[in-house]
N, C-alpha and C. Protein backbone atom coordinates (compact mmCIF):
# COMPACT_ATOMS: atom_id res chain seq x y z
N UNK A 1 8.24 -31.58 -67.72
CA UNK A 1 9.54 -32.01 -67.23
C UNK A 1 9.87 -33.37 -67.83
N UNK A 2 11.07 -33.57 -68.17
CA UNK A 2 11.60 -34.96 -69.05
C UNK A 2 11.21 -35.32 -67.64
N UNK A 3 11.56 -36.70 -67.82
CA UNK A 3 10.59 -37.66 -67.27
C UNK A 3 12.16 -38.57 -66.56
N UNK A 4 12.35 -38.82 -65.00
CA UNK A 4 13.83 -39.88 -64.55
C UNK A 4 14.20 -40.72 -65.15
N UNK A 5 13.48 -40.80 -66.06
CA UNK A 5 13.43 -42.39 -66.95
C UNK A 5 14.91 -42.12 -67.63
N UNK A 6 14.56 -41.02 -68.38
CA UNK A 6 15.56 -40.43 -69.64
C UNK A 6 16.22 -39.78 -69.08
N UNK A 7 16.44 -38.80 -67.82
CA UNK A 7 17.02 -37.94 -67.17
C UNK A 7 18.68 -38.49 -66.43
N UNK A 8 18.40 -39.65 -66.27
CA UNK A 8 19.65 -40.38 -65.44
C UNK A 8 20.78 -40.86 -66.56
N UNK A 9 20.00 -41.41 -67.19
CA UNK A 9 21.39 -42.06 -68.19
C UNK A 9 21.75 -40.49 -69.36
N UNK A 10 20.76 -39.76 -69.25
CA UNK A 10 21.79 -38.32 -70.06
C UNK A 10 22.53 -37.82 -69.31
N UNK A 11 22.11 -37.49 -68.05
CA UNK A 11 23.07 -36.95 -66.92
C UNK A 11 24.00 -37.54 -66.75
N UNK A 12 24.21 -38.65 -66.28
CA UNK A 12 25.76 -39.44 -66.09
C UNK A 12 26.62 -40.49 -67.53
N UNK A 13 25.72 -40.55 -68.38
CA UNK A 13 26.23 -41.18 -69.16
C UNK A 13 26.75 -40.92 -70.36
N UNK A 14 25.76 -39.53 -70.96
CA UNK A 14 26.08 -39.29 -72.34
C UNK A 14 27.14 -38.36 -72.10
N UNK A 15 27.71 -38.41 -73.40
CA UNK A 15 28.22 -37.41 -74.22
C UNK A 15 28.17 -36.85 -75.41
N UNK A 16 26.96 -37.19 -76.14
CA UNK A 16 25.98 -36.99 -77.22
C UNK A 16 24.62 -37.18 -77.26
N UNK A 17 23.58 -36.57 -77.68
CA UNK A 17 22.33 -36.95 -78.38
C UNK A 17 22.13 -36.29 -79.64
N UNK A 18 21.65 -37.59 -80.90
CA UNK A 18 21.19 -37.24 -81.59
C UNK A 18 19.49 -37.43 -81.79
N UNK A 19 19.18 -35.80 -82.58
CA UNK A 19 17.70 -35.98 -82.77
C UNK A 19 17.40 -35.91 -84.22
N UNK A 20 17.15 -37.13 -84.72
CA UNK A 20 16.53 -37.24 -86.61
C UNK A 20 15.22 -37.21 -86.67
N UNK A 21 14.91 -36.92 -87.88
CA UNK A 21 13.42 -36.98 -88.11
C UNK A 21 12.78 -36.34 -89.80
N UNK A 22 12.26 -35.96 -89.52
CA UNK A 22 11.71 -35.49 -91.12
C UNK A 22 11.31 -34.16 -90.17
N UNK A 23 11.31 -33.56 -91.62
CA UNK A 23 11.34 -31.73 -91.48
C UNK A 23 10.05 -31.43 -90.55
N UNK A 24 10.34 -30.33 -89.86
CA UNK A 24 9.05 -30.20 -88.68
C UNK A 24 8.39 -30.91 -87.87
N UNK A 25 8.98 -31.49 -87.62
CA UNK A 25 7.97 -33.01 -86.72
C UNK A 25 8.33 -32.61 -85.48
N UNK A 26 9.52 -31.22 -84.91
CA UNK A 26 9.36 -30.96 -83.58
C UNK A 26 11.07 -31.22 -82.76
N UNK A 27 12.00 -31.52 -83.26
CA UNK A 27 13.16 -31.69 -83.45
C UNK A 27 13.88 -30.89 -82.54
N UNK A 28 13.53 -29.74 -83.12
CA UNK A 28 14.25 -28.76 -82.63
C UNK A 28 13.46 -28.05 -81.22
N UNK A 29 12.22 -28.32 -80.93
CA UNK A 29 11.27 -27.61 -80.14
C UNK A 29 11.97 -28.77 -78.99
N UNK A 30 12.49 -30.09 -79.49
CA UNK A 30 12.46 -30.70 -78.35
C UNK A 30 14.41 -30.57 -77.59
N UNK A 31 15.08 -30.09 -78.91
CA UNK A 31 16.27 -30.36 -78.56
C UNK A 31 16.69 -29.10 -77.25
N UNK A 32 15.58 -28.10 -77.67
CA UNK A 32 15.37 -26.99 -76.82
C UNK A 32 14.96 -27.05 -75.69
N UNK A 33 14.25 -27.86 -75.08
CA UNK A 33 13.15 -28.21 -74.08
C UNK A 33 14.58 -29.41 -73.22
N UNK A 34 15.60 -29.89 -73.75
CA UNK A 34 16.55 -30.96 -73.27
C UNK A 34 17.56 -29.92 -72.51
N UNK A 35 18.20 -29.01 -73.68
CA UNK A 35 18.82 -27.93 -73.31
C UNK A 35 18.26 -27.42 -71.59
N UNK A 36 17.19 -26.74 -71.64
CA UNK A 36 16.37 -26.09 -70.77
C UNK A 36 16.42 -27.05 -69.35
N UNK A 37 16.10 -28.31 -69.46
CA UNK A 37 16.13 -29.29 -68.46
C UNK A 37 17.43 -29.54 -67.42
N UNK A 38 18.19 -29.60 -68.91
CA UNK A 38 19.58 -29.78 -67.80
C UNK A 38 20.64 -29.24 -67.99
N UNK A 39 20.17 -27.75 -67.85
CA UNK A 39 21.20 -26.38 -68.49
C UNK A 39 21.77 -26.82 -66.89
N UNK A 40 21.11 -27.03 -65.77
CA UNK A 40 21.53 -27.07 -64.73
C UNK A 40 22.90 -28.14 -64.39
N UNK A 41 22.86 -28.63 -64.94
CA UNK A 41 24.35 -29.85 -64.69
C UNK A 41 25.00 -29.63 -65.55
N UNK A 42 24.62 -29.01 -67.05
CA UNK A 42 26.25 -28.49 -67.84
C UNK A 42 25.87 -26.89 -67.80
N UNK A 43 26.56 -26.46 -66.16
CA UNK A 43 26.45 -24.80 -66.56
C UNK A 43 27.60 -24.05 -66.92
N UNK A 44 28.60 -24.44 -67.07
CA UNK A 44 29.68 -23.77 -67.65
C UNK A 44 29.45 -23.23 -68.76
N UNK A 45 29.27 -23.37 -69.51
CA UNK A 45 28.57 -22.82 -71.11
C UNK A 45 27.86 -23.51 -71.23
N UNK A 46 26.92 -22.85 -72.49
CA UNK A 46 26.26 -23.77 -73.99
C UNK A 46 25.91 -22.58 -75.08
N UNK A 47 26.60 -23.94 -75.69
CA UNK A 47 26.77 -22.96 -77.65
C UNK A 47 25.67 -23.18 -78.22
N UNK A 48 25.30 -22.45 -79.36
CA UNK A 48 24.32 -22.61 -80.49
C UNK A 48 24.74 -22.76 -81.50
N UNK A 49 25.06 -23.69 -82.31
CA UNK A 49 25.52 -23.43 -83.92
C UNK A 49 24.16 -23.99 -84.75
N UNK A 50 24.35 -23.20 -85.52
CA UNK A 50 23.17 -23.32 -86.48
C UNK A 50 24.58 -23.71 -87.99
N UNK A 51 24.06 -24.91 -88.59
CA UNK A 51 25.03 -25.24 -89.33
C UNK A 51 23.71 -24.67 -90.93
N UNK A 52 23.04 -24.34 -91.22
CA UNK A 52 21.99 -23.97 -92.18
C UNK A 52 21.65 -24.89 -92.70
N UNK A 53 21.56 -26.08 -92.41
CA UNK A 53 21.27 -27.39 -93.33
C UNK A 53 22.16 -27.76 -94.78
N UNK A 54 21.69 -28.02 -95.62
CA UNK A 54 22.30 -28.62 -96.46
C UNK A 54 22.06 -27.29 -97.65
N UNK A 55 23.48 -27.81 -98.72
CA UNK A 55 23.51 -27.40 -100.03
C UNK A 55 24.07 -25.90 -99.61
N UNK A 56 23.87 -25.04 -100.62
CA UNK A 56 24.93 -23.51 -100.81
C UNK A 56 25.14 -23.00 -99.37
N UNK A 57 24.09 -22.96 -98.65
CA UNK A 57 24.21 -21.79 -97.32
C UNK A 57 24.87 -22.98 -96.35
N UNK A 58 25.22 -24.11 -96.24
CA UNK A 58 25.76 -24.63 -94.99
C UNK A 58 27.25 -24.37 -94.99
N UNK A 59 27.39 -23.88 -93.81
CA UNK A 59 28.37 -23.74 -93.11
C UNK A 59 29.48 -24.23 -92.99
N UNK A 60 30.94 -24.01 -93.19
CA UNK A 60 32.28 -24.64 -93.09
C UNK A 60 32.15 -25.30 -91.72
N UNK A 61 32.90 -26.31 -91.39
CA UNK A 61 33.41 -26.92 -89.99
C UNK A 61 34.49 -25.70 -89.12
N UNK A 62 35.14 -24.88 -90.22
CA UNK A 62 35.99 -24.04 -89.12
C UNK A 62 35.38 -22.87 -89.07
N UNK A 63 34.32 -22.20 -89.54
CA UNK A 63 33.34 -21.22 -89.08
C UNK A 63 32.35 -21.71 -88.18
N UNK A 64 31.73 -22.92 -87.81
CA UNK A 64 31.14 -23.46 -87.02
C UNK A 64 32.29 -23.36 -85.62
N UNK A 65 33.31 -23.38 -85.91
CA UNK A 65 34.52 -23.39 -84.60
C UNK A 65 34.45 -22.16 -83.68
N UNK A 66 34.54 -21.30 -85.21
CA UNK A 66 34.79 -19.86 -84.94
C UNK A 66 33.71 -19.20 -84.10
N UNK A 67 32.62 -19.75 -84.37
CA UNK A 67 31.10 -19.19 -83.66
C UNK A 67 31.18 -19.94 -82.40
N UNK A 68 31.79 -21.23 -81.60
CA UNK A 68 31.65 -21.25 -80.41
C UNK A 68 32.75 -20.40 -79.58
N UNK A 69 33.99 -20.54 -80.41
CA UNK A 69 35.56 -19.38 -79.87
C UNK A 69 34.55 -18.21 -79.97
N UNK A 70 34.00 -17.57 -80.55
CA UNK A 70 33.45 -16.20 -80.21
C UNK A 70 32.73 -15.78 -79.04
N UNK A 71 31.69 -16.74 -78.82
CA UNK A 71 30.84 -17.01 -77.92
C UNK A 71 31.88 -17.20 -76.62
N UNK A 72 32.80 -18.30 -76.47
CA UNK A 72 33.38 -18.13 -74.87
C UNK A 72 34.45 -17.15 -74.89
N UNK A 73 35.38 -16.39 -76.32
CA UNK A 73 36.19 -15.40 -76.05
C UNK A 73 35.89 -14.59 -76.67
N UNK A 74 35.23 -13.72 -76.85
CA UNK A 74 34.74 -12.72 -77.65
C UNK A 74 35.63 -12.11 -78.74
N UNK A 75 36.91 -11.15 -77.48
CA UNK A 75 38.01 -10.43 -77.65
C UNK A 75 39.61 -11.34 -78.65
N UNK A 76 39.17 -12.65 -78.15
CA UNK A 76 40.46 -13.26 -78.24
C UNK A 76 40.83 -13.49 -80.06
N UNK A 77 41.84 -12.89 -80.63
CA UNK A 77 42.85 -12.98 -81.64
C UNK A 77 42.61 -14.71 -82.28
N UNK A 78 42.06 -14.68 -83.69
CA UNK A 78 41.91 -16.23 -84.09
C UNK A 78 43.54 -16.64 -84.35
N UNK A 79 43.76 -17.60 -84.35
CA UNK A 79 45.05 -18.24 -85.23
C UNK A 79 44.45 -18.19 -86.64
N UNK A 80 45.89 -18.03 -86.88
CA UNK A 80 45.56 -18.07 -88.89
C UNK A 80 45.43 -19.60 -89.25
N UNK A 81 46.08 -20.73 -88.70
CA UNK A 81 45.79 -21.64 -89.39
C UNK A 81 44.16 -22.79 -88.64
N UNK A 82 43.87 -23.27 -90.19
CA UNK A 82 42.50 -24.35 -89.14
C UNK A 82 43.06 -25.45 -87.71
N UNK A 83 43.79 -25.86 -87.65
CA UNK A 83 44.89 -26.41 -86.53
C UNK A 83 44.77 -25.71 -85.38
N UNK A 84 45.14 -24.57 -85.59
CA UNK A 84 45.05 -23.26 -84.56
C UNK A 84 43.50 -23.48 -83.88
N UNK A 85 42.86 -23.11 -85.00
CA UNK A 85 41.43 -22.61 -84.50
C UNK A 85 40.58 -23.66 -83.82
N UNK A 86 41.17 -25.19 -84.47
CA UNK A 86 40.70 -26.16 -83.16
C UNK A 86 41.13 -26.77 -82.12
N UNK A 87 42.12 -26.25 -81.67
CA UNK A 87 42.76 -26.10 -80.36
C UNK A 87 42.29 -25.38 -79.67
N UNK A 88 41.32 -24.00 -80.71
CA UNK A 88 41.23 -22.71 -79.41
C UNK A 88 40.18 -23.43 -79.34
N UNK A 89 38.67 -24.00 -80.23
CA UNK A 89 37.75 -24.31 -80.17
C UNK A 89 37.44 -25.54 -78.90
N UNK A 90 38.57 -26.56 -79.46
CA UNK A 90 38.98 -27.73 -78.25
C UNK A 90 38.80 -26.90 -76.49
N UNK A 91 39.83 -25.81 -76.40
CA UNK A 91 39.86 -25.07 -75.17
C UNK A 91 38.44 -24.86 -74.44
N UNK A 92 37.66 -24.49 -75.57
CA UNK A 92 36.20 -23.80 -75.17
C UNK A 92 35.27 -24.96 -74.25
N UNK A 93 35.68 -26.05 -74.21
CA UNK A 93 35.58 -27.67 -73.47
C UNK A 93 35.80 -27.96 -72.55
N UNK A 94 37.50 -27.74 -72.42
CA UNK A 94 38.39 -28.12 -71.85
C UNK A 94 37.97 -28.12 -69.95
N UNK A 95 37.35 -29.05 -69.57
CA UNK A 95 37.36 -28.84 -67.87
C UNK A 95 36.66 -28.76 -68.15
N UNK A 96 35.32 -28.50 -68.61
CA UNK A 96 34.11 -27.62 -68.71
C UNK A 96 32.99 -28.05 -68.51
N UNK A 97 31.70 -28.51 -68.22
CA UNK A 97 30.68 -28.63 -68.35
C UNK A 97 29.79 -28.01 -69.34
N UNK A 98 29.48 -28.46 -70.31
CA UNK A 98 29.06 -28.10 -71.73
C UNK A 98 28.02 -28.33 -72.24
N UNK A 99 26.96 -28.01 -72.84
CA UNK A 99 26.37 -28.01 -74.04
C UNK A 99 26.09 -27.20 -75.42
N UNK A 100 26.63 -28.10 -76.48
CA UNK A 100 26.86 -27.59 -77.62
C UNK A 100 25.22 -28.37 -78.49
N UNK A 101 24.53 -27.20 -79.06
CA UNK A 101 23.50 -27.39 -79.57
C UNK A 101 23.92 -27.04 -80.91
N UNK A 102 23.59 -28.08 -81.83
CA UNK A 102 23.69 -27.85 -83.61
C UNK A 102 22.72 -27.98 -83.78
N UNK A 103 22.43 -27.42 -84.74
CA UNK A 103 20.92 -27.61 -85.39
C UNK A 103 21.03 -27.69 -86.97
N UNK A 104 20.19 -28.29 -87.94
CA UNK A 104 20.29 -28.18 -89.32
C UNK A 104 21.28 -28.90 -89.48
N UNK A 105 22.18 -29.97 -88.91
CA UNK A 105 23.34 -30.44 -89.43
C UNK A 105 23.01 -31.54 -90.73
């Protein structure tokens, strides 16, 4: 269990964490284990984007959009323009209690 130390000021204070490091050192085992802790205070959703890291296979910013709009509307019609699509993406927020997990960014 994270430890009250770290638990209070993520709970009421953040609205980000970042985790750096060099490749494999556990990053991701831990960003998972944060998730898990306090799925309980953002339960409205939580996204996964996997952005693929760097160079040919990483990911656009409005396909990264598109994968959390999928996730809270499955069914719902994209807008054609990028404008559009981060308004719907913005929505997926909106009121919400959230966690959005990237990984590979």
């Amino acid at each position: 269990r994270i430890g009250s130390s770290l638990s209070e000021p993520l709970l009421t204070h953040c609205a980000c964490v970042m985790l750096h490091g060099v490749p494999l050192c556990g990053k991701s085992a831990l960003a998972n284990r944060l998730v898990t802790e306090f799925s309980s205070n953002y339960f409205d959703r939580r996204y996964y984007v996997d952005w693929k890291g760097v160079g040919s296979s990483y990911i656009a910013r409005v396909d990264a959009m598109i994968m959390v709009i999928r996730s809270a509307y499955p069914d719902k019609v994209l807008p054609d323009s990028d404008a559009g699509v981060r308004g719907l993406y913005e929505s997926c927020f909106a009121g919400l209690r959230c966690i959005l997990l990237l990984e590979n960014v």
